[in-house]
N, C-alpha and C. Protein backbone atom coordinates (compact mmCIF):
# COMPACT_ATOMS: atom_id res chain seq x y z
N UNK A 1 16.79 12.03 -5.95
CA UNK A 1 16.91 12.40 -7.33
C UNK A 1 15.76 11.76 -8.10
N UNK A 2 15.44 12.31 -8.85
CA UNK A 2 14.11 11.83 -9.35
C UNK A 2 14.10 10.85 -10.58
N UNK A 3 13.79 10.14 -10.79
CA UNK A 3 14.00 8.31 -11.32
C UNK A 3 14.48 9.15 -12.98
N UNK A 4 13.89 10.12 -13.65
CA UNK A 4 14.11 10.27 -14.84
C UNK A 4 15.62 10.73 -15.05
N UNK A 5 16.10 11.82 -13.89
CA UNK A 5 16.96 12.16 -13.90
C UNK A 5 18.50 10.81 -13.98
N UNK A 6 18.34 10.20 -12.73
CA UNK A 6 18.46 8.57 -12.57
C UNK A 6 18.73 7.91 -14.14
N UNK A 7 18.91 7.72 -14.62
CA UNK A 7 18.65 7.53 -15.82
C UNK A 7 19.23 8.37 -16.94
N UNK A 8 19.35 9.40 -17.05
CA UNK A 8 19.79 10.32 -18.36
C UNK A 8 21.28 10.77 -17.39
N UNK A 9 22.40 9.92 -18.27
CA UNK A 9 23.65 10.39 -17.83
C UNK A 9 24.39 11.29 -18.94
N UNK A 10 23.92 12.07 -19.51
CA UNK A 10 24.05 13.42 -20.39
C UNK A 10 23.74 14.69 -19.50
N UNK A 11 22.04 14.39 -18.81
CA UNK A 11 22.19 15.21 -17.88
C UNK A 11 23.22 15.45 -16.63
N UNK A 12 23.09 14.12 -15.84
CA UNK A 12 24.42 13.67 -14.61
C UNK A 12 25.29 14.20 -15.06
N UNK A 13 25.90 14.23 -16.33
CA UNK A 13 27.43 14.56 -16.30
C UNK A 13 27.51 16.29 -16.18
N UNK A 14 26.00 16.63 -17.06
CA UNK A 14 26.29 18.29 -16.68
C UNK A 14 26.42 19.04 -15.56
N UNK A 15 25.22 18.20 -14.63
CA UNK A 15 25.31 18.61 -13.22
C UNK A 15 26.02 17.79 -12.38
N UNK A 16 27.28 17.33 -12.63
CA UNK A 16 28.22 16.60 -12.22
C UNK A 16 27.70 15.56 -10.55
N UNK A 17 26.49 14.97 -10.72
CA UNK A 17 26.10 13.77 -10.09
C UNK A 17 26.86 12.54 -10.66
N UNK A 18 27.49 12.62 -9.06
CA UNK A 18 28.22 10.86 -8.96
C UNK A 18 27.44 9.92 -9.63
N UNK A 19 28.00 8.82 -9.88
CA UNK A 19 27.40 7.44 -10.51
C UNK A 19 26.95 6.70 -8.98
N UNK A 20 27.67 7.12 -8.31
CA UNK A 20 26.99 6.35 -6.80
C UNK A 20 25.56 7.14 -6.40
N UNK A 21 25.75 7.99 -6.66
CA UNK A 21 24.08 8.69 -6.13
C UNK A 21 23.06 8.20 -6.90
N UNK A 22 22.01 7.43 -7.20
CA UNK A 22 20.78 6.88 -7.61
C UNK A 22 19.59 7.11 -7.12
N UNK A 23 18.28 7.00 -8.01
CA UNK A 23 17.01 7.24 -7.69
C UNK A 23 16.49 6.50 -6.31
N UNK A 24 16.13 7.05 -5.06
CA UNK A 24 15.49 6.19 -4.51
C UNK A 24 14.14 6.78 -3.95
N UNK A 25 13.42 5.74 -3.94
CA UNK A 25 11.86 5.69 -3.67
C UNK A 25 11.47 6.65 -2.65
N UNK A 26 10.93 7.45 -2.69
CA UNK A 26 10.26 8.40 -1.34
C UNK A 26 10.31 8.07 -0.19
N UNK A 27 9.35 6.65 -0.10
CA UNK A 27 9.20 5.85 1.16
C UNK A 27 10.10 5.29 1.45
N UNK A 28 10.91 5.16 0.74
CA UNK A 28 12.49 4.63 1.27
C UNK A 28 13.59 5.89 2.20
N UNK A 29 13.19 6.92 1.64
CA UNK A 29 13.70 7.98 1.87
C UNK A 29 13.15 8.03 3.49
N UNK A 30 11.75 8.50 3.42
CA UNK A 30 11.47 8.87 4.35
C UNK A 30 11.86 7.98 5.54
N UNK A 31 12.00 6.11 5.23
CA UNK A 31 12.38 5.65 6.47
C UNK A 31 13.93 5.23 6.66
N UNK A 32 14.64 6.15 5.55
CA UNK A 32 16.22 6.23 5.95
C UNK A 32 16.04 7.37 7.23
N UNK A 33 15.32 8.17 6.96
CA UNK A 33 15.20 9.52 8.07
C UNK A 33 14.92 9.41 8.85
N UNK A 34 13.75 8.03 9.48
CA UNK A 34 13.55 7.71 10.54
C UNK A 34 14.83 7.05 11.11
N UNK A 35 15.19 6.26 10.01
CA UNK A 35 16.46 5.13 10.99
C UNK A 35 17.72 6.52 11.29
N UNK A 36 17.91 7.27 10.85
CA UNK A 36 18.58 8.16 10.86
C UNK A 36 17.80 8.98 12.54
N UNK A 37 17.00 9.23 12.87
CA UNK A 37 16.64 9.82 14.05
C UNK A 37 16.72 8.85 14.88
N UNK A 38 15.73 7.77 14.56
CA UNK A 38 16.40 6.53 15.70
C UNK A 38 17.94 6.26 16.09
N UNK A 39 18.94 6.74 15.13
CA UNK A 39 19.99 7.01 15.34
C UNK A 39 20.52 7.50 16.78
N UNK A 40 19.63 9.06 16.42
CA UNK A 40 20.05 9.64 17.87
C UNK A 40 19.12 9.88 19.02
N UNK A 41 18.49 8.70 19.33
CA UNK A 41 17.85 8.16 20.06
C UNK A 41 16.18 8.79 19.77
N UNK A 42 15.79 9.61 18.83
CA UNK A 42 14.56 10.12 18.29
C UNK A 42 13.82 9.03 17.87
N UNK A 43 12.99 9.12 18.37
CA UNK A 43 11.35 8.24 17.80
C UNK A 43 10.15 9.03 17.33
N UNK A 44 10.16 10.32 16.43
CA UNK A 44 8.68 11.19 16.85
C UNK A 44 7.39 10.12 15.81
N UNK A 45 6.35 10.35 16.33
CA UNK A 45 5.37 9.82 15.50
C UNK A 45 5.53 10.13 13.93
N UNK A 46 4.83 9.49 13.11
CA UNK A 46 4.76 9.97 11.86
C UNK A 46 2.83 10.34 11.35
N UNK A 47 3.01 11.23 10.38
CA UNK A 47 1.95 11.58 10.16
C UNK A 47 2.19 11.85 8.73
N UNK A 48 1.37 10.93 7.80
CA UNK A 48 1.56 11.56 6.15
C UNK A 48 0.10 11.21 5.91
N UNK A 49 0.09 11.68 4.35
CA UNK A 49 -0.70 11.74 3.43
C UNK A 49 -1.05 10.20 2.70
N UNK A 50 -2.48 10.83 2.21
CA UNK A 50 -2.73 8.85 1.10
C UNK A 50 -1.27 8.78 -0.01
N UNK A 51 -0.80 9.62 -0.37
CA UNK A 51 0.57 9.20 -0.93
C UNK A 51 1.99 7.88 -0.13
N UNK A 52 1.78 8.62 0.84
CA UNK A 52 2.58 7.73 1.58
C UNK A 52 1.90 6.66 2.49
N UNK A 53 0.72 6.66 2.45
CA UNK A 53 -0.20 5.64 3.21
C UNK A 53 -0.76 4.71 2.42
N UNK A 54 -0.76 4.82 1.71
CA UNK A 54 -0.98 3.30 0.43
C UNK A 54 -0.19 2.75 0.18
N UNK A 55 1.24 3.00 0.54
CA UNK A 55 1.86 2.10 0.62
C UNK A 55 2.40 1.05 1.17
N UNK A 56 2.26 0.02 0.91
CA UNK A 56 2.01 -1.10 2.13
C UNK A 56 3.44 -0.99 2.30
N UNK A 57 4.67 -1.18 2.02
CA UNK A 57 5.87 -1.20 2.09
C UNK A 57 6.26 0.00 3.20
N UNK A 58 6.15 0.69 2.87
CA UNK A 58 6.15 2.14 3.78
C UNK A 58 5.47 1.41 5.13
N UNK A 59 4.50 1.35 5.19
CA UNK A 59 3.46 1.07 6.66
C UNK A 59 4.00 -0.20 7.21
N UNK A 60 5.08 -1.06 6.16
CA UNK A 60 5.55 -2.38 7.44
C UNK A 60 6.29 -1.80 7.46
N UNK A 61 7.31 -1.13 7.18
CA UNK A 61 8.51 -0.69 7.34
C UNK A 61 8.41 0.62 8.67
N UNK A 62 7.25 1.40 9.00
CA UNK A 62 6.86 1.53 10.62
C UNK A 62 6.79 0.62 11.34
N UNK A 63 6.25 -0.50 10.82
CA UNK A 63 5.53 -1.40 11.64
C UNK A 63 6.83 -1.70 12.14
N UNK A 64 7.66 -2.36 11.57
CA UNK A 64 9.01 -2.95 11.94
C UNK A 64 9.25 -2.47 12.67
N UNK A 65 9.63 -1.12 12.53
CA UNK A 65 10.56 -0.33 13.36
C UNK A 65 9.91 0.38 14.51
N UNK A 66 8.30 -0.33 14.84
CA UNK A 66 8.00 -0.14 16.26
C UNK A 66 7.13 1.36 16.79
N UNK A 67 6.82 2.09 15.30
CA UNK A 67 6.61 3.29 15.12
C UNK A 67 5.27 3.95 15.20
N UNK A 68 5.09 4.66 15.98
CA UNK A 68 3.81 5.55 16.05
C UNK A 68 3.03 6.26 15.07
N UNK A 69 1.99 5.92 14.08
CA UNK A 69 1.64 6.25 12.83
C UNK A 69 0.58 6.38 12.83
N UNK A 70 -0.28 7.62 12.21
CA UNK A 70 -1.26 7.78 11.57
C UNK A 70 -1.28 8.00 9.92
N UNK A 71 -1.61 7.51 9.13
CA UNK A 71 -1.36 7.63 7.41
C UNK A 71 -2.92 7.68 6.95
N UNK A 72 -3.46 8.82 6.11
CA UNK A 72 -4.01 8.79 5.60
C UNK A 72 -3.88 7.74 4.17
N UNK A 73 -5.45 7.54 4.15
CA UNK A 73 -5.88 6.56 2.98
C UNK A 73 -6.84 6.82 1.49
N UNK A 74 -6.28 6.96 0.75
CA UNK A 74 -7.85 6.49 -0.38
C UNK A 74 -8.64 5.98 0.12
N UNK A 75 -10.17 6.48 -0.25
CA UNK A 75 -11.39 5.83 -0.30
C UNK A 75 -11.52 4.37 -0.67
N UNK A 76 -10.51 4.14 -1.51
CA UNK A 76 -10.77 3.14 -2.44
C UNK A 76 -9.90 1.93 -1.53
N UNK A 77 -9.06 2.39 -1.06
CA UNK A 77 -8.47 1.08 0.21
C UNK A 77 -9.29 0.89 1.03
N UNK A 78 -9.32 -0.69 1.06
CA UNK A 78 -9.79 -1.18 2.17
C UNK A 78 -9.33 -1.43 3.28
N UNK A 79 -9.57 -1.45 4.30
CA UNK A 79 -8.63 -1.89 5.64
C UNK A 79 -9.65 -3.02 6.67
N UNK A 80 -8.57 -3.82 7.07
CA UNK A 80 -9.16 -4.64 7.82
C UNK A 80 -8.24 -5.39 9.05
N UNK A 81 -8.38 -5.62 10.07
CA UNK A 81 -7.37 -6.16 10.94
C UNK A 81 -7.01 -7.73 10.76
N UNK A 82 -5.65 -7.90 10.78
CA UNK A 82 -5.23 -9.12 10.54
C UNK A 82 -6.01 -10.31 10.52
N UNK A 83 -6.72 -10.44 11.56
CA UNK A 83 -8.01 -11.50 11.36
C UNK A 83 -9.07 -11.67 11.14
N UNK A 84 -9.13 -10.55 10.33
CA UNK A 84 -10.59 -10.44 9.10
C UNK A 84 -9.76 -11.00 7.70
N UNK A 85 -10.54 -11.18 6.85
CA UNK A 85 -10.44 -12.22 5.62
C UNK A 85 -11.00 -10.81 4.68
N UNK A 86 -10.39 -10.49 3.37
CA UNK A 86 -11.19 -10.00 2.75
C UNK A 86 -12.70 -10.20 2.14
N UNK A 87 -13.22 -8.88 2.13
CA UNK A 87 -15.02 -9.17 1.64
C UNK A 87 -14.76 -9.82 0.71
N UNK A 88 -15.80 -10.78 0.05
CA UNK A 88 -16.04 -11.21 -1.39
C UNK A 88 -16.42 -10.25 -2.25
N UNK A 89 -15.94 -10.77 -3.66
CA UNK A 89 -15.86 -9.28 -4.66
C UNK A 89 -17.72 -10.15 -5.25
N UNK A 90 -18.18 -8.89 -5.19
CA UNK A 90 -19.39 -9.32 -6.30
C UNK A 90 -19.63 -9.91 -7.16
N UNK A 91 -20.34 -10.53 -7.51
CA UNK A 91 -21.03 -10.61 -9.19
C UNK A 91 -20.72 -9.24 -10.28
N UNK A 92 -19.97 -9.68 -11.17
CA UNK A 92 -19.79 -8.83 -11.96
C UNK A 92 -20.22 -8.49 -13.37
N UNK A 93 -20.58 -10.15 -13.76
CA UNK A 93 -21.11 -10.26 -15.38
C UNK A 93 -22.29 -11.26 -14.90
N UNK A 94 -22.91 -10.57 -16.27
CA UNK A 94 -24.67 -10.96 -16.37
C UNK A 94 -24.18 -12.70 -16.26
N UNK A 95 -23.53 -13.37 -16.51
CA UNK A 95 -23.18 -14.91 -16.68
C UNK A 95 -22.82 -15.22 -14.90
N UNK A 96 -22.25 -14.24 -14.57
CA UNK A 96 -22.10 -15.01 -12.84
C UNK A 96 -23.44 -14.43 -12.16
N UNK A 97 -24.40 -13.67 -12.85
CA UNK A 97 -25.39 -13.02 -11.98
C UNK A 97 -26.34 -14.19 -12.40
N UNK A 98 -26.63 -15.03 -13.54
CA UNK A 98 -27.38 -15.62 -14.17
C UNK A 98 -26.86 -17.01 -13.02
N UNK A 99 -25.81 -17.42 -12.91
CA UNK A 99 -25.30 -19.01 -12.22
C UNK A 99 -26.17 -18.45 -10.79
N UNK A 100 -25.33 -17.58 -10.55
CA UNK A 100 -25.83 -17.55 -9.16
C UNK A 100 -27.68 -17.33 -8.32
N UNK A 101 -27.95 -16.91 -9.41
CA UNK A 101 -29.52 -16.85 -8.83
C UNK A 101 -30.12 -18.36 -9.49
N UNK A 102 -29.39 -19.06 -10.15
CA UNK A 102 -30.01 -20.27 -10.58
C UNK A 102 -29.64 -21.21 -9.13
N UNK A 103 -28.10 -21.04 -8.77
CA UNK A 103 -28.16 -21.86 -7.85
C UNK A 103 -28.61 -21.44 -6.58
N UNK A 104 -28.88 -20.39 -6.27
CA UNK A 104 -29.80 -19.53 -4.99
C UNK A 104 -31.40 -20.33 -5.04
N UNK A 105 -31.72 -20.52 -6.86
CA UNK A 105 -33.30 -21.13 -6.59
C UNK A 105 -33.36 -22.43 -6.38
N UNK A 106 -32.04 -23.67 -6.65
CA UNK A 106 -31.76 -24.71 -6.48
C UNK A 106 -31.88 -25.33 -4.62
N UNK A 107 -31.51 -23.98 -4.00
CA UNK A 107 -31.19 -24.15 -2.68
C UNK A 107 -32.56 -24.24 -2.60
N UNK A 108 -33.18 -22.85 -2.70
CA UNK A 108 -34.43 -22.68 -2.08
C UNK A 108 -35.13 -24.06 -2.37
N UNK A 109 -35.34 -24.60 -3.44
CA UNK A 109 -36.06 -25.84 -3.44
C UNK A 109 -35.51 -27.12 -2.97
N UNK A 110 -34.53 -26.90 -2.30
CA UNK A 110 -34.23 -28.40 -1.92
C UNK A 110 -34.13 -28.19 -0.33
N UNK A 111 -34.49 -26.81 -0.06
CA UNK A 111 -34.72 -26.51 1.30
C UNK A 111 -36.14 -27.21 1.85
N UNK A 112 -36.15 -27.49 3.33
CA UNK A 112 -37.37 -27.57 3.58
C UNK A 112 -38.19 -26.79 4.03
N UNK A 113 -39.53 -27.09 3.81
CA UNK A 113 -40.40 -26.15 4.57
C UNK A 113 -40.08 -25.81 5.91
N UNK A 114 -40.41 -24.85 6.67
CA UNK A 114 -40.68 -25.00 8.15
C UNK A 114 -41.78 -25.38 8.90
């Protein structure tokens, strides 16, 4: 049921939705359906979209349950395996671009020749 609906019990009462039935999350959905096939002894792979693949909640919640997955991603996610460290974020303002090449020329001069 969709979260707005969830919420407006003027509507609920017209379309006579229980007070027990509530909004739940997609990715929640989708891995009631898995535990629901694991039920009857079904395991099939899963295959979704960057909708359902950005979600980190969704992707442990395969993980948990031992599950065969390919999920598309945004461009904009990064991915990295557990024992990589995220990249460092750049220089962003003229004030950290200004520190940092001051202390880049600090090095250079207290470096030695070769």
């Amino acid at each position: 049921m969709p979260e707005d609906w969830a919420a407006d019990s003027h509507r609920r009462t017209r379309t006579l939705i229980p007070p027990e039935v509530t909004h739940r999350e997609k990715w929640r959905l989708a891995l009631d359906m898995l535990d629901s096939l694991g039920d009857w002894g079904m395991t099939p792979p899963v295959v979704a979209d960057a909708a359902y693949g950005t979600n980190a909640h969704l992707r442990a919640g395969l993980s948990e349950r031992g599950c065969t997955y390919v999920l598309s991603i945004r461009s904009d996610v990064s991915v990295r395996t557990p024992r990589q460290r995220p990249a460092p974020v750049p220089c962003c303002s003229l004030s950290n671009a200004v520190t940092a090449s001051a202390t880049a020329r600090r090095q250079l001069r207290s470096t030695p020749p070769c």
